[in-house]
Protein backbone atom coordinates (compact mmCIF):
# COMPACT_ATOMS: atom_id res chain seq x y z
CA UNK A 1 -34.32 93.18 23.67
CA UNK A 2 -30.97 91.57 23.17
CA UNK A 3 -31.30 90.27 26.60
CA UNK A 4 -34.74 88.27 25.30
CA UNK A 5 -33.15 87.22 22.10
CA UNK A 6 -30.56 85.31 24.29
CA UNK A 7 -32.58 84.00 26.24
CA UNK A 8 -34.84 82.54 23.66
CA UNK A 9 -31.79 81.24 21.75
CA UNK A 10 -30.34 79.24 25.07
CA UNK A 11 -34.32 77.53 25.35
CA UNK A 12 -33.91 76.39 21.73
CA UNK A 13 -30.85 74.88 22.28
CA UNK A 14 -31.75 72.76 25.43
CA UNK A 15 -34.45 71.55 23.72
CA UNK A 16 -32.65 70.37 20.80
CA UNK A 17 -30.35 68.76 23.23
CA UNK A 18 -33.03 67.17 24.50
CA UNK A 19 -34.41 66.07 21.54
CA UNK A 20 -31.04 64.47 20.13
CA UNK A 21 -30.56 62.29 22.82
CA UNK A 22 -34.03 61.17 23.56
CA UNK A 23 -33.22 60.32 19.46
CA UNK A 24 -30.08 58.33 20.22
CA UNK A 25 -31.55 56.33 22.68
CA UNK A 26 -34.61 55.04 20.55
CA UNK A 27 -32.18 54.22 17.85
CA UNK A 28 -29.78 52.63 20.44
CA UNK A 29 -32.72 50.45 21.75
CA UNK A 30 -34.06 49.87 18.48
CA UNK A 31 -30.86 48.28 17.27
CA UNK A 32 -30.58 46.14 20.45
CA UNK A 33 -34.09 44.47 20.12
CA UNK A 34 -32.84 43.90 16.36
CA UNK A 35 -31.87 39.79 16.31
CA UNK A 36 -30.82 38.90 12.15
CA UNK A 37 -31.01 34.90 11.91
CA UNK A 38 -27.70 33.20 10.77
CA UNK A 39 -28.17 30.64 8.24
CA UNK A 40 -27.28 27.46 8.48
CA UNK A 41 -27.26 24.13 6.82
CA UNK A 42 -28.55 20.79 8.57
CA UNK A 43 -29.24 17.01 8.23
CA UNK A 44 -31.16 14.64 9.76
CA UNK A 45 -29.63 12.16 12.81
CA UNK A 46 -30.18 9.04 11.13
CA UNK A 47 -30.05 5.06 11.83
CA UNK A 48 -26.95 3.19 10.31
CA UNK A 49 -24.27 1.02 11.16
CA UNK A 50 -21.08 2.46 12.34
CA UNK A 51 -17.58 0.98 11.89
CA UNK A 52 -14.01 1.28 14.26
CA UNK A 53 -10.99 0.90 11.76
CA UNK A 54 -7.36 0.19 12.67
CA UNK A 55 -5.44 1.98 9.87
CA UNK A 56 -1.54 1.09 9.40
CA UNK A 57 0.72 0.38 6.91
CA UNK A 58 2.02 -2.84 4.60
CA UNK A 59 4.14 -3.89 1.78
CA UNK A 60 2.98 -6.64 -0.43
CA UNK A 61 4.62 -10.06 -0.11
CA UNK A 62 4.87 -13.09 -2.40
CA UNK A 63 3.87 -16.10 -0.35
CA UNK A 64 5.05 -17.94 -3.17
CA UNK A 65 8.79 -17.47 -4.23
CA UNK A 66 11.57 -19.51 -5.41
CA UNK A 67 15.41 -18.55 -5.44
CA UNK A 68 16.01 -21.06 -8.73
CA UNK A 69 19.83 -23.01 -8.05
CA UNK A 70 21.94 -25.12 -10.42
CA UNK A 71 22.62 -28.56 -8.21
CA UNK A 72 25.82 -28.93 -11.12
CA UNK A 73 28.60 -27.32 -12.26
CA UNK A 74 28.90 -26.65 -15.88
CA UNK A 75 28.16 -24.65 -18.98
CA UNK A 76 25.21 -22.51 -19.79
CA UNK A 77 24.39 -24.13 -23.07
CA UNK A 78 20.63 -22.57 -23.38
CA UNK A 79 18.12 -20.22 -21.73
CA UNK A 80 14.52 -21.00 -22.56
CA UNK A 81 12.93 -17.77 -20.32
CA UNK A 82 13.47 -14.07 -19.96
CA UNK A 83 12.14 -12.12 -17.15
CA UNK A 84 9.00 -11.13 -17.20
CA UNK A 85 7.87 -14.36 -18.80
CA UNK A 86 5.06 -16.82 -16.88
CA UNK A 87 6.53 -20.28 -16.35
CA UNK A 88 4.95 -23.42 -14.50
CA UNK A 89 5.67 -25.84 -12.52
CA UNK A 90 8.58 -28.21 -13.95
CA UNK A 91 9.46 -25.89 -16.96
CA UNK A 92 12.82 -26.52 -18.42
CA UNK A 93 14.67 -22.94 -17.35
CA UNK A 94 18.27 -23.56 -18.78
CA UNK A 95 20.34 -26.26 -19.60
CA UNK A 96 23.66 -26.89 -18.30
CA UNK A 97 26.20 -28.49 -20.35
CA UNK A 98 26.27 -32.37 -19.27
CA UNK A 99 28.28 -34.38 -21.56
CA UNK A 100 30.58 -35.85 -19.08
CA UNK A 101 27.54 -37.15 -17.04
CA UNK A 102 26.12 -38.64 -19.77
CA UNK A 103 28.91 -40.40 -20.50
CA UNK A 104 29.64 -41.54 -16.95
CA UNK A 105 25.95 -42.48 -17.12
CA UNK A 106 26.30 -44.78 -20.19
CA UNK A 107 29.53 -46.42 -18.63
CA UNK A 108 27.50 -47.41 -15.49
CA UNK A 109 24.68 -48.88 -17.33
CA UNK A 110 27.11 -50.76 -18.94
CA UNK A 111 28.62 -51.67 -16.11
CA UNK A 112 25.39 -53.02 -14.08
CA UNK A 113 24.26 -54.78 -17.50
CA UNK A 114 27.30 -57.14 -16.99
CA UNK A 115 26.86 -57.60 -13.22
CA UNK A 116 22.96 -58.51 -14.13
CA UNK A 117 23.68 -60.79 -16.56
CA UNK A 118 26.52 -62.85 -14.74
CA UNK A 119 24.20 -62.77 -11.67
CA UNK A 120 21.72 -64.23 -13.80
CA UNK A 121 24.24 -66.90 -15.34
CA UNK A 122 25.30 -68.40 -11.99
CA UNK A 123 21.25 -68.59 -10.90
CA UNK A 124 20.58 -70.66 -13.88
CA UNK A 125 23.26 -73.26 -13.48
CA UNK A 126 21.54 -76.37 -12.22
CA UNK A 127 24.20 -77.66 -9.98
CA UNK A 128 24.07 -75.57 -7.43
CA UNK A 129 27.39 -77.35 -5.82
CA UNK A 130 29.48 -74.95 -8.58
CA UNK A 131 27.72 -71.71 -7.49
CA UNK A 132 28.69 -70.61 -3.87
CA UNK A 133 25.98 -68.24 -1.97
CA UNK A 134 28.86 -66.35 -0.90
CA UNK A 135 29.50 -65.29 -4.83
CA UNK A 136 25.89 -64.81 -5.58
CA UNK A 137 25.04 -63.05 -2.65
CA UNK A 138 28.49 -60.57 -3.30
CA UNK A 139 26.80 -60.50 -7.16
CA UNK A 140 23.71 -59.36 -6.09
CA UNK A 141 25.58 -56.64 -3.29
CA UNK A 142 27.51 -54.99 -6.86
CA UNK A 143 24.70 -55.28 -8.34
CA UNK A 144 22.30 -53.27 -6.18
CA UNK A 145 25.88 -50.85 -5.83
CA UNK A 146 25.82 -50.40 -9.67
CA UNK A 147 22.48 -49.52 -10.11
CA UNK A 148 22.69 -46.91 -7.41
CA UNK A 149 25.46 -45.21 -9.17
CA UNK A 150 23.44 -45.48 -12.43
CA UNK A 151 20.26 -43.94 -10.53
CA UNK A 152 23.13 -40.89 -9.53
CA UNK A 153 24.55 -40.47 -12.38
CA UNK A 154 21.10 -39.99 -14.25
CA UNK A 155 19.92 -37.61 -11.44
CA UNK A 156 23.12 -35.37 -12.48
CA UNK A 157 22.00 -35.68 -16.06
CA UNK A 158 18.54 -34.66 -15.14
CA UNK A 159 20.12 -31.66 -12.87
CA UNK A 160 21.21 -30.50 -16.05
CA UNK A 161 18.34 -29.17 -16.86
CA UNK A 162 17.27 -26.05 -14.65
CA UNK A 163 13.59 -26.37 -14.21
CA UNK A 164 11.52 -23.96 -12.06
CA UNK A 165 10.18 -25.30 -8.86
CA UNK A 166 6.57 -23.50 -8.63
CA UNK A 167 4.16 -21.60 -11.21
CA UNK A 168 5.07 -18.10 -11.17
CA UNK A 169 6.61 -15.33 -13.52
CA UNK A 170 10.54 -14.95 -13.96
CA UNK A 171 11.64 -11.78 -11.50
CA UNK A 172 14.71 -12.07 -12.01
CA UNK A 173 17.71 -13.83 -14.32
CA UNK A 174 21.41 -13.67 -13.11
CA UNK A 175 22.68 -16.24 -15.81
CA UNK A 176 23.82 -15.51 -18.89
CA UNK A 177 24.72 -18.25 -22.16
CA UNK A 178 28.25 -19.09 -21.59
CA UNK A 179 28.51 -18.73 -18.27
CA UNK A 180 29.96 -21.00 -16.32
CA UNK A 181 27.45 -21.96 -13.40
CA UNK A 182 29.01 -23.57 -10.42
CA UNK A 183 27.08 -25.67 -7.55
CA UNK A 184 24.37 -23.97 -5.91
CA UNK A 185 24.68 -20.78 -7.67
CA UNK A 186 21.34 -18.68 -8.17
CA UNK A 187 19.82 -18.86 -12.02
CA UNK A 188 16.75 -16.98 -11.22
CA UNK A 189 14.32 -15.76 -9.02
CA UNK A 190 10.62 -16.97 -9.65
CA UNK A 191 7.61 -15.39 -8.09
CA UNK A 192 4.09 -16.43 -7.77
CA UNK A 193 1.28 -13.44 -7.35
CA UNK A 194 -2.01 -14.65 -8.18
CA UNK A 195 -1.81 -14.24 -4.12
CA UNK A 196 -0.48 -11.80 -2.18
CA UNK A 197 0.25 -11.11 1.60
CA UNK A 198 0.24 -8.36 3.75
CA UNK A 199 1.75 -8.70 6.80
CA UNK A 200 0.66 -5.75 9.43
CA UNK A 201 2.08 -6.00 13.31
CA UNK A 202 -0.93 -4.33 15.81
CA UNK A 203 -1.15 -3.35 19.38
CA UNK A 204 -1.93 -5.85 21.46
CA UNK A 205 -5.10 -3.81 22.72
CA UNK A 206 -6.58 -4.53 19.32
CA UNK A 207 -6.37 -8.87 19.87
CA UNK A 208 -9.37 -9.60 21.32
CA UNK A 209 -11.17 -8.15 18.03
CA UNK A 210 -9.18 -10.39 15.61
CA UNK A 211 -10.52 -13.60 14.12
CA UNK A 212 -9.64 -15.94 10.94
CA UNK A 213 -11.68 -14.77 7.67
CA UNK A 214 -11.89 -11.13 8.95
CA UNK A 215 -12.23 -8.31 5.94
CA UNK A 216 -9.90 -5.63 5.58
CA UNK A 217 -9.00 -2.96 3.14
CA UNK A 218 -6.00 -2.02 0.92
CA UNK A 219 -5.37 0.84 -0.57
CA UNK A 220 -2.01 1.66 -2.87
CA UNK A 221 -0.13 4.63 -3.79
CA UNK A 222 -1.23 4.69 -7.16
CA UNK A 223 -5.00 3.24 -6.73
CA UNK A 224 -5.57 5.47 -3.71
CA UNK A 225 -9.41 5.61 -5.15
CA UNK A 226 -9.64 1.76 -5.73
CA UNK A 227 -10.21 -0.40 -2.46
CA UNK A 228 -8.96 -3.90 -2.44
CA UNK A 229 -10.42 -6.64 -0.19
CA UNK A 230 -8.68 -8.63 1.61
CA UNK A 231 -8.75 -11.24 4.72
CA UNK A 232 -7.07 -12.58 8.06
CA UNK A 233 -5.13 -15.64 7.20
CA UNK A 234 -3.18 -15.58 9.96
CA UNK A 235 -2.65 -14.33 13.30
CA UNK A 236 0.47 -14.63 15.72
CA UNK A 237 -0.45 -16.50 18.98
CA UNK A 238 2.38 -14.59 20.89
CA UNK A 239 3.22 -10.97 21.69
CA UNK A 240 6.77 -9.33 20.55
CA UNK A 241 7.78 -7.99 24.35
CA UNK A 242 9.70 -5.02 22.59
CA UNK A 243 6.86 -3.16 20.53
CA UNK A 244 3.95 -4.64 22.51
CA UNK A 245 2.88 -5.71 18.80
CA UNK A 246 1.80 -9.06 17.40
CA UNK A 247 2.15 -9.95 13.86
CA UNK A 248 -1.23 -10.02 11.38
CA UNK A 249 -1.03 -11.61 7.96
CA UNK A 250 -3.79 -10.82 4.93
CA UNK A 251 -4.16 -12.45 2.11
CA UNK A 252 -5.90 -10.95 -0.83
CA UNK A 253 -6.21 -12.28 -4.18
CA UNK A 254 -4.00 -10.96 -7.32
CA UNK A 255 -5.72 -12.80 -10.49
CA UNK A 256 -5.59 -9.65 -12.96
CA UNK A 257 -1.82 -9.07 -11.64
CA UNK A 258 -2.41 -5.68 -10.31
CA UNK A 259 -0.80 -5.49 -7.53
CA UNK A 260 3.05 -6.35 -7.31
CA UNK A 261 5.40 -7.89 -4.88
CA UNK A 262 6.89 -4.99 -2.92
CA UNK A 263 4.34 -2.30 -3.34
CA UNK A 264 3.97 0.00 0.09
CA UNK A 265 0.08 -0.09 0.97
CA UNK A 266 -2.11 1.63 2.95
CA UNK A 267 -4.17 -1.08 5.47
CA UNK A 268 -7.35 -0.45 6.95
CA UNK A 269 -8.84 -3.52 9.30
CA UNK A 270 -12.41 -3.45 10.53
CA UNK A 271 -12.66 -5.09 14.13
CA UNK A 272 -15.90 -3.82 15.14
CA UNK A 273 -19.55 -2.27 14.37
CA UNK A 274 -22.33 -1.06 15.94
CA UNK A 275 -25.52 -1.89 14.33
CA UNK A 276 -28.73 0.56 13.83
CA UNK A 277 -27.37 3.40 15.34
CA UNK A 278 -28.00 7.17 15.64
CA UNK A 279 -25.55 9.17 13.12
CA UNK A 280 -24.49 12.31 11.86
CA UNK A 281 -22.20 14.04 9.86
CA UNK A 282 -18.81 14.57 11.37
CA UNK A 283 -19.15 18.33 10.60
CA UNK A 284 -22.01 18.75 13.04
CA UNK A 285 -19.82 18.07 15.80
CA UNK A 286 -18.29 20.66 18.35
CA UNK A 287 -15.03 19.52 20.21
CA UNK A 288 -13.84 21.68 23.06
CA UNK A 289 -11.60 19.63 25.38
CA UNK A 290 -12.76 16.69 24.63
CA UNK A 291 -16.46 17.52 25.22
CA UNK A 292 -18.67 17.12 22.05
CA UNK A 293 -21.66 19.77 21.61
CA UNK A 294 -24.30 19.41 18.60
CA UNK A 295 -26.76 22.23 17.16
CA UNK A 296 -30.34 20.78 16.87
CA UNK A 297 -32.82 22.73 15.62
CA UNK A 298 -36.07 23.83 17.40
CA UNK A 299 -38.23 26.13 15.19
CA UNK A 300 -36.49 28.68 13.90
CA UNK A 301 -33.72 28.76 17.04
CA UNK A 302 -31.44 26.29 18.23
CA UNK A 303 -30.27 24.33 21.08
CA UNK A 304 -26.94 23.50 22.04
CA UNK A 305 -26.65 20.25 23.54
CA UNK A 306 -24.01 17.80 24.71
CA UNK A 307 -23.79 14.55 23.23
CA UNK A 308 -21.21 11.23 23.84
CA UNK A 309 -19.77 9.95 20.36
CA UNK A 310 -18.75 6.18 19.71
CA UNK A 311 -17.14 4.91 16.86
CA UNK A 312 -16.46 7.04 13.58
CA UNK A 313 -16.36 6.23 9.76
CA UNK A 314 -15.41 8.33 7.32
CA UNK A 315 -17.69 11.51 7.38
CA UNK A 316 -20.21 9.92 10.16
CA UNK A 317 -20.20 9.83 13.90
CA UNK A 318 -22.06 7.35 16.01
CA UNK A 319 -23.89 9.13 18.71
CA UNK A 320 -24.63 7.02 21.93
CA UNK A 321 -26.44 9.85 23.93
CA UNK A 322 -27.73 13.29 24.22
CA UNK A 323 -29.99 13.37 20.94
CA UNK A 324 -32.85 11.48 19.54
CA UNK A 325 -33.23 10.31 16.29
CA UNK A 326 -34.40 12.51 13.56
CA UNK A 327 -33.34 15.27 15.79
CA UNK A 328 -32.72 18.25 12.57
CA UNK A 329 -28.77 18.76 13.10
CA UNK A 330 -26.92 21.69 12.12
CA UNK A 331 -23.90 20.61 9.92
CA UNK A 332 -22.68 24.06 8.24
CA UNK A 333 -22.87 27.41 9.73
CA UNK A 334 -22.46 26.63 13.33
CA UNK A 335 -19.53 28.52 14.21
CA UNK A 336 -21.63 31.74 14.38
CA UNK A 337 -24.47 29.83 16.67
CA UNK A 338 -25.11 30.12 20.50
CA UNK A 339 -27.21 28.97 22.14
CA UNK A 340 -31.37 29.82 21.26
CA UNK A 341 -29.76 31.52 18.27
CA UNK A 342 -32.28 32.74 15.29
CA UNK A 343 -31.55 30.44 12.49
CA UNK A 344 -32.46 30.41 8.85
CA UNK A 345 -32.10 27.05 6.88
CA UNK A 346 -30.51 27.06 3.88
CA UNK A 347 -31.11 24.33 1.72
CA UNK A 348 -29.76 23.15 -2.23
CA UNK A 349 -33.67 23.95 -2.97
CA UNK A 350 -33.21 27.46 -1.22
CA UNK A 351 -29.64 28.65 -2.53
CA UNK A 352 -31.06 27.39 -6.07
CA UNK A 353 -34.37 29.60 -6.34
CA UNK A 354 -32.48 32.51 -4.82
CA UNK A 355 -30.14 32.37 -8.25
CA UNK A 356 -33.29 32.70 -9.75
């Protein structure tokens, strides 16, 4: 009896054995066949113009500036300007003490006066015998002499008062009222920024896409979301041997004073586009040693395909083969993808109901 019992027990358990694994394999091959879909966001490849940039750096320069010099020695008697304040073109500045040339002026008027009016005498005297050429034409010599130093003497006067050279806004004042201001020395320093230049030095690779008139972009430290236009004025016909550079100036206008003399810049120079071409979002794209892959979207799998890129602006890539446009391109999501992956798009529309 016990030997029965035993031997029923040891059938129960095989079969039970038997049982669990055939069990472990259906759920084994049950999981396999199992295939979730990762979701994913896309956007269509669309037709746009694309843009190639050369980004470097600048600092702003006055094309306009004057270094404002006394041509006399003398006294600072007066300062008419402070800096900061706009002057124009001719605007008395200073004024230099100038007695002594005014005096040396009035004694050489004086002085031709006499020689004018004895030259005049001896022309008037009707016997001509009395009245040598050799005098008159010596008369008229001291003459033309006198009024030369006259015509100095009043430029010194003039010189006396500092006037500034171009239209602009005092930068800077180095005088002060008393001072004593010899030849030559600097008054002030006189800037003009309704314009402004930008001078950028590019690789000589970039040359051929250069022209007059050309737009570029400026950006500043402390307007990094406000772009500035600006344009080629000028371009250097020769090539600096040492950096393999050549020398770019931009000019871009400064009416509302904005922008200052100085400032460091950001500079961004279009040289090219392509024109109604395929694009997509920079995100979409897959770079593994240089070779660029794309998800497009068949259904509800994908296909991973190669693709050659061209020029890129800001979030969008210019694709020159391997897609088609309006191809439905996966942007977000495609880290988790392989190829003929299940997908499920996920759209604003879709993420918004299922908040519902």
């Amino acid at each position: 009896m016990t030997a029965q019992i035993k031997h029923h027990t040891l059938w129960v358990l095989m079969l039970m054995a038997l049982f669990g694994i055939s069990a472990c394999n259906n759920t084994e091959s049950t999981e396999a066949e199992t295939e979730y879909a990762v979701p994913v966001k896309t956007d269509i490849a669309k037709q746009g113009d694309v843009s190639s940039f050369y980004n470097t750096t600048a600092i702003l320069e006055a094309p306009e500036e004057a270094r404002v010099v006394t041509r006399l020695t003398g006294l600072i008697t007066q300062l008419t300007v402070e800096e900061g304040d706009s002057v124009t073109q001719g605007q008395i500045m200073a004024i230099i003490d100038a007695k002594r040339q005014e005096f040396d002026l009035a004694h050489l008027q004086a002085e031709a006066q006499i020689i004018e009016q004895e030259l005049q005498r001896l022309k008037q005297i009707k016997n001509k015998q009395f009245v040598s050429a050799d005098s008159l034409a010596k008369l008229e010599y001291k003459l033309l002499s006198a009024r030369a130093k006259q015509d100095l003497a009043q430029l010194q006067v003039t010189e006396s008062q500092i006037r500034s050279p171009i239209n602009g806004i005092v930068a800077k004042r180095t005088v002060k009222i008393g001072n004593m201001a010899q030849e030559f020395d600097e008054l002030f320093y006189v800037v003009n920024q309704d314009k402004l230049h930008a001078i950028v030095h590019l690789p000589e690779a970039q040359l051929p896409y250069l022209r007059i008139g050309q737009t570029a972009k400026i950006y500043t430290s402390h307007q990094k979301d406000n772009t500035l236009n600006a344009q080629v004025l000028l371009i250097s016909p020769i090539i600096d041997t040492q950096s393999g550079t050549f020398k770019v100036t931009l000019q871009l206008p400064n009416s509302n004073a904005q922008l200052k003399a100085g400032m460091f810049t950001r500079v961004e120079i279009r040289y090219d586009t392509h024109k109604n071409v395929i694009t997509v979002p920079a995100q979409s794209i897959i770079d593994q040693d240089n070779q660029y892959t794309v998800y497009v979207v068949n259904g509800n799998k994908v296909q991973k395909k190669q693709v050659t890129i061209g020029y890129k602006q800001d979030n969008t890539i210019e694709i020159i083969s391997g897609i088609k446009l309006g191809d439905n391109i996966v942007t977000h999501g495609l880290h988790n993808l392989k190829d003929q992956s299940l997908v499920e798009i996920i759209n604003p529309l879709t993420l918004a109901s299922s908040h519902q």
